[in-house]
PDB file of N, CA and C in Angstrom:
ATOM      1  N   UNK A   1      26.882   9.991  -5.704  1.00  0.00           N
ATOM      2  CA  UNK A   1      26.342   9.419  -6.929  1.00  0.00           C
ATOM      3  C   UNK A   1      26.775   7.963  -7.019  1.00  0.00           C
ATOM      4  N   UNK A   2      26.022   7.460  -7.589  1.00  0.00           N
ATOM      5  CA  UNK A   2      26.179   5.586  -8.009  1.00  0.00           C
ATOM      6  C   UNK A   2      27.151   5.370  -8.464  1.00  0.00           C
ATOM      7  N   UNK A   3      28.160   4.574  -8.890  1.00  0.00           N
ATOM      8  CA  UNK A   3      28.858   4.161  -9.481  1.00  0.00           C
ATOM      9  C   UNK A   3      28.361   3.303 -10.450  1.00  0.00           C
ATOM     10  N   UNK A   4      28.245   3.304 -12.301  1.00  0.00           N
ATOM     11  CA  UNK A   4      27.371   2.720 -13.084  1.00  0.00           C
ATOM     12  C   UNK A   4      29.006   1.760 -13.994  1.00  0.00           C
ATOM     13  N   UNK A   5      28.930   0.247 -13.775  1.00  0.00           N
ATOM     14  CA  UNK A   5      29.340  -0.306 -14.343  1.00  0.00           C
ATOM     15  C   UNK A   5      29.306  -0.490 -15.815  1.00  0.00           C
ATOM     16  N   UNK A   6      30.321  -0.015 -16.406  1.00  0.00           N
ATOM     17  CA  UNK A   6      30.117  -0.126 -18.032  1.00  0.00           C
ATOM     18  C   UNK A   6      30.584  -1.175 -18.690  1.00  0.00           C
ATOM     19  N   UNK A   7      28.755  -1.904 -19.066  1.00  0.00           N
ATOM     20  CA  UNK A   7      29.501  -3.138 -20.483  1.00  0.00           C
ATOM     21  C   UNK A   7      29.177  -2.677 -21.129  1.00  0.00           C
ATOM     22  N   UNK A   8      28.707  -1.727 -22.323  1.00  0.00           N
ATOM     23  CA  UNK A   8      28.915  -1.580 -23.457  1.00  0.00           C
ATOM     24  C   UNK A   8      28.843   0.030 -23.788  1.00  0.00           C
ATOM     25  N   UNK A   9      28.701   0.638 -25.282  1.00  0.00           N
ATOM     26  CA  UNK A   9      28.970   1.774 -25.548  1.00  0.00           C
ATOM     27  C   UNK A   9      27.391   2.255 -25.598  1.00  0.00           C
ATOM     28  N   UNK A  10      27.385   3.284 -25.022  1.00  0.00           N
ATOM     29  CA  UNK A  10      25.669   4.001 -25.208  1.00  0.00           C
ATOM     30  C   UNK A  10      25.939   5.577 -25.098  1.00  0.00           C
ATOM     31  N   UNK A  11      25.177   5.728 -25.087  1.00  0.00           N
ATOM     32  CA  UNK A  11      25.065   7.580 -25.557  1.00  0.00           C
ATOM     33  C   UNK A  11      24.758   8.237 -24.171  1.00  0.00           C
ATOM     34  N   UNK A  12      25.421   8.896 -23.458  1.00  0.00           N
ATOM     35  CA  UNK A  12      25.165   9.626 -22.284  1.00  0.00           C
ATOM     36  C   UNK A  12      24.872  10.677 -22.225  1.00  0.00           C
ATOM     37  N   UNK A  13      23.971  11.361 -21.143  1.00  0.00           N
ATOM     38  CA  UNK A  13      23.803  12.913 -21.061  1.00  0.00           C
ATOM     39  C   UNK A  13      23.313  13.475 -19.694  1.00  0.00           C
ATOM     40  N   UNK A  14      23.654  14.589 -19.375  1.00  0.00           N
ATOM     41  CA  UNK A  14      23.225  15.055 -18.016  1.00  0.00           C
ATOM     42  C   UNK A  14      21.701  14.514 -18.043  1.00  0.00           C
ATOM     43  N   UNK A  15      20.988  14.090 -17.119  1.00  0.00           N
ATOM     44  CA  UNK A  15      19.786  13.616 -16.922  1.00  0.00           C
ATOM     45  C   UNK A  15      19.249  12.587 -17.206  1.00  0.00           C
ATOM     46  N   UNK A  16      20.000  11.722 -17.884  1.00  0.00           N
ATOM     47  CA  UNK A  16      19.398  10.347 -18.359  1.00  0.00           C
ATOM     48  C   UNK A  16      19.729   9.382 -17.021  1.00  0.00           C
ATOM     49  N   UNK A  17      20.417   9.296 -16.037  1.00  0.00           N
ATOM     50  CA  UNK A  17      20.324   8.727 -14.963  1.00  0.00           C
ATOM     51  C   UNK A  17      20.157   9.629 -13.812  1.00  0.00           C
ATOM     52  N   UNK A  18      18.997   9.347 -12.619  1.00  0.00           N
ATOM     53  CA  UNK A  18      18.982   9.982 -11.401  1.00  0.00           C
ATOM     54  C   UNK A  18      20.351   9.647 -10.557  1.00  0.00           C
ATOM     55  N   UNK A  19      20.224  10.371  -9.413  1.00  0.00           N
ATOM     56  CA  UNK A  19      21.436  10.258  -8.563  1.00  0.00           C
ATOM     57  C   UNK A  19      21.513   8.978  -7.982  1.00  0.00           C
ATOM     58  N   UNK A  20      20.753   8.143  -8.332  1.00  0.00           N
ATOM     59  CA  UNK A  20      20.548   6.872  -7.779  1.00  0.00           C
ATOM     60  C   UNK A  20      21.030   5.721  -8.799  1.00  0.00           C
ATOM     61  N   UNK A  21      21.511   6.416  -9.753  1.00  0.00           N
ATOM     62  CA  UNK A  21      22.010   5.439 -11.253  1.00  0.00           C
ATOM     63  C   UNK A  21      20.880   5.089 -11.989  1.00  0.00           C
ATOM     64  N   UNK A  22      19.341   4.873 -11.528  1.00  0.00           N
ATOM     65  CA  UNK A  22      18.455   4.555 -12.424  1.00  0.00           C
ATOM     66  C   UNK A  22      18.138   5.238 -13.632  1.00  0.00           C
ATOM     67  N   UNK A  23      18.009   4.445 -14.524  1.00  0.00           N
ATOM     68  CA  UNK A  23      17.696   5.342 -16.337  1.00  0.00           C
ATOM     69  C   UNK A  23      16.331   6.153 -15.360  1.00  0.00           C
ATOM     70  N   UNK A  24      16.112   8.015 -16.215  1.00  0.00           N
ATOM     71  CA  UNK A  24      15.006   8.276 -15.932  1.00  0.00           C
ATOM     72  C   UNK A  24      14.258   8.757 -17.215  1.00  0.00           C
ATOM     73  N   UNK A  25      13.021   7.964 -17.187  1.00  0.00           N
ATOM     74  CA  UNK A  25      12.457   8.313 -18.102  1.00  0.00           C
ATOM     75  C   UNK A  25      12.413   9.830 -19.003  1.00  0.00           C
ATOM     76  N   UNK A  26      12.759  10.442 -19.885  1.00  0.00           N
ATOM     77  CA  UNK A  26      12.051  11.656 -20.632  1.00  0.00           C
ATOM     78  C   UNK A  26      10.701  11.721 -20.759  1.00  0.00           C
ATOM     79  N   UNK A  27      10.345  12.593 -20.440  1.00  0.00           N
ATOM     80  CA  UNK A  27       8.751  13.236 -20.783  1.00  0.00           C
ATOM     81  C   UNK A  27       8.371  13.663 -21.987  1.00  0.00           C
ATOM     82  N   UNK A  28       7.906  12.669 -22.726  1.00  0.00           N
ATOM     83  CA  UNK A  28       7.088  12.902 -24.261  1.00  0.00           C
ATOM     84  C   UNK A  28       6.839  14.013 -24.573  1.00  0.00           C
ATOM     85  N   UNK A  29       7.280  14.815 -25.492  1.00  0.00           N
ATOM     86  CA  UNK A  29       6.479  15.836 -26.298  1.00  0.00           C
ATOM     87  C   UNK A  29       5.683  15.165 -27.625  1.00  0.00           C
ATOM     88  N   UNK A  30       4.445  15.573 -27.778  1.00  0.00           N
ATOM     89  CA  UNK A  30       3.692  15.403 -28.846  1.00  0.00           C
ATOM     90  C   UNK A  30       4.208  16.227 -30.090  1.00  0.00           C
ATOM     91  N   UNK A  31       4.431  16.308 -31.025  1.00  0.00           N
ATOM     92  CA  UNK A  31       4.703  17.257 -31.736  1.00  0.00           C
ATOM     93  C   UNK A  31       3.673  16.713 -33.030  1.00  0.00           C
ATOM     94  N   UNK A  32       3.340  18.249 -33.549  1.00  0.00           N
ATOM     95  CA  UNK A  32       2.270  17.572 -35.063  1.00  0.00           C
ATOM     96  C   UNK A  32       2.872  17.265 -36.141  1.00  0.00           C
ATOM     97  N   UNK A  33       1.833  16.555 -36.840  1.00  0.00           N
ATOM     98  CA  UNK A  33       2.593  16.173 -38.379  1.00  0.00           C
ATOM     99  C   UNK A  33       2.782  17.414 -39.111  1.00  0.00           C
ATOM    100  N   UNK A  34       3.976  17.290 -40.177  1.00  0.00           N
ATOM    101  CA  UNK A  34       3.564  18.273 -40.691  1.00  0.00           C
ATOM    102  C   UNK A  34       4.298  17.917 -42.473  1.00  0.00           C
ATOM    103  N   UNK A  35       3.742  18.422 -42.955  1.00  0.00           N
ATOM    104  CA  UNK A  35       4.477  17.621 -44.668  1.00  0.00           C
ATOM    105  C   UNK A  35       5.433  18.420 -45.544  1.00  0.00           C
ATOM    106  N   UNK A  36       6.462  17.901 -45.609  1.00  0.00           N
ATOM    107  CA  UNK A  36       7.656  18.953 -46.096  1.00  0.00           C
ATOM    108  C   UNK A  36       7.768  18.955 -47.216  1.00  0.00           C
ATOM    109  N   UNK A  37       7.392  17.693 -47.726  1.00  0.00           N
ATOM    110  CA  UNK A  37       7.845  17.873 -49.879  1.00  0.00           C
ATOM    111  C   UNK A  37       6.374  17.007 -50.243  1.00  0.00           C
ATOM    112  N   UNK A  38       5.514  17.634 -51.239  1.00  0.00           N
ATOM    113  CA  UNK A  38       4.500  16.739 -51.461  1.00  0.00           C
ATOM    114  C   UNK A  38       4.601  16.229 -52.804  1.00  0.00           C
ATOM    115  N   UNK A  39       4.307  15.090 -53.529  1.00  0.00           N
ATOM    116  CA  UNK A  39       4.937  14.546 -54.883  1.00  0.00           C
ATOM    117  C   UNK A  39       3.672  14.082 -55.852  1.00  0.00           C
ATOM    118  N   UNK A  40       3.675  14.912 -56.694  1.00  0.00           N
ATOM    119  CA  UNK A  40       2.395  14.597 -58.019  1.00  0.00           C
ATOM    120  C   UNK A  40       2.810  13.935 -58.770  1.00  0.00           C
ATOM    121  N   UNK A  41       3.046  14.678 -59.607  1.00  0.00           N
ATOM    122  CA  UNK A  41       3.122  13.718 -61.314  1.00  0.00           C
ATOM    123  C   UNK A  41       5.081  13.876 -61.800  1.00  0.00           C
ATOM    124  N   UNK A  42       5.409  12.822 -61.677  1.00  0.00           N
ATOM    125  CA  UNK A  42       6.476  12.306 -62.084  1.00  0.00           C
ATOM    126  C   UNK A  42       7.182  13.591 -62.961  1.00  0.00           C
ATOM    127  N   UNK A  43       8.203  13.893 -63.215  1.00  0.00           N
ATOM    128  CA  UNK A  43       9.125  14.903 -64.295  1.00  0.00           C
ATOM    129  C   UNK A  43       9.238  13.835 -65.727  1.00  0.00           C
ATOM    130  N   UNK A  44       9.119  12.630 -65.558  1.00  0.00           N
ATOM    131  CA  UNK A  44       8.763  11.864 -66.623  1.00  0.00           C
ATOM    132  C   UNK A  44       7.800  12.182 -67.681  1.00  0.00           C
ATOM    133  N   UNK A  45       6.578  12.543 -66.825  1.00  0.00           N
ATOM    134  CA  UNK A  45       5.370  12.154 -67.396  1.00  0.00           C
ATOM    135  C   UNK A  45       5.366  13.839 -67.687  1.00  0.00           C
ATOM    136  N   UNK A  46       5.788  14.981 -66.597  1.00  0.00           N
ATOM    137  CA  UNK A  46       5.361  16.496 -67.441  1.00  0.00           C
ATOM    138  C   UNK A  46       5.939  16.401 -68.994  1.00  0.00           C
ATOM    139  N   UNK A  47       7.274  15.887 -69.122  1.00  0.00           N
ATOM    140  CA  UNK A  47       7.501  16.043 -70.091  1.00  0.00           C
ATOM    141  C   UNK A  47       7.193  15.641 -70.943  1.00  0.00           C
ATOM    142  N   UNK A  48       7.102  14.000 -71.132  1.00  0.00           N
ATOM    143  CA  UNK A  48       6.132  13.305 -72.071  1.00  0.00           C
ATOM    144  C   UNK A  48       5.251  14.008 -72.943  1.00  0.00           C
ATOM    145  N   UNK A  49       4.360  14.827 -72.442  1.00  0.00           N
ATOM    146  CA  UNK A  49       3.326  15.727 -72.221  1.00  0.00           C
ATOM    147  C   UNK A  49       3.080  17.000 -73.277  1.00  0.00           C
TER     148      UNK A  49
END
């Protein structure tokens, strides 16, 4: 394996460099939108009301 000179602090993990020291890309997952809290009418205004 390479020997990877460290100037600064970064986040490491099995697979983020090949055996050759080069960064290797991750393979995109698409993931869908999806909507967790949806927001109407203010708690102001129910009460007002």
């Amino acid at each position: 394996m390479a020997k990877i000179e460290i100037t600064k602090t970064e986040l490491v993990w099995p697979g983020k460099y090949n055996e050759y020291g080069l960064l290797h890309e991750p393979s995109r997952v698409n993931l869908p939108f999806q909507v967790i809290e949806r927001i109407g009418e203010s708690r102001a205004t129910k009460e007002s009301q």
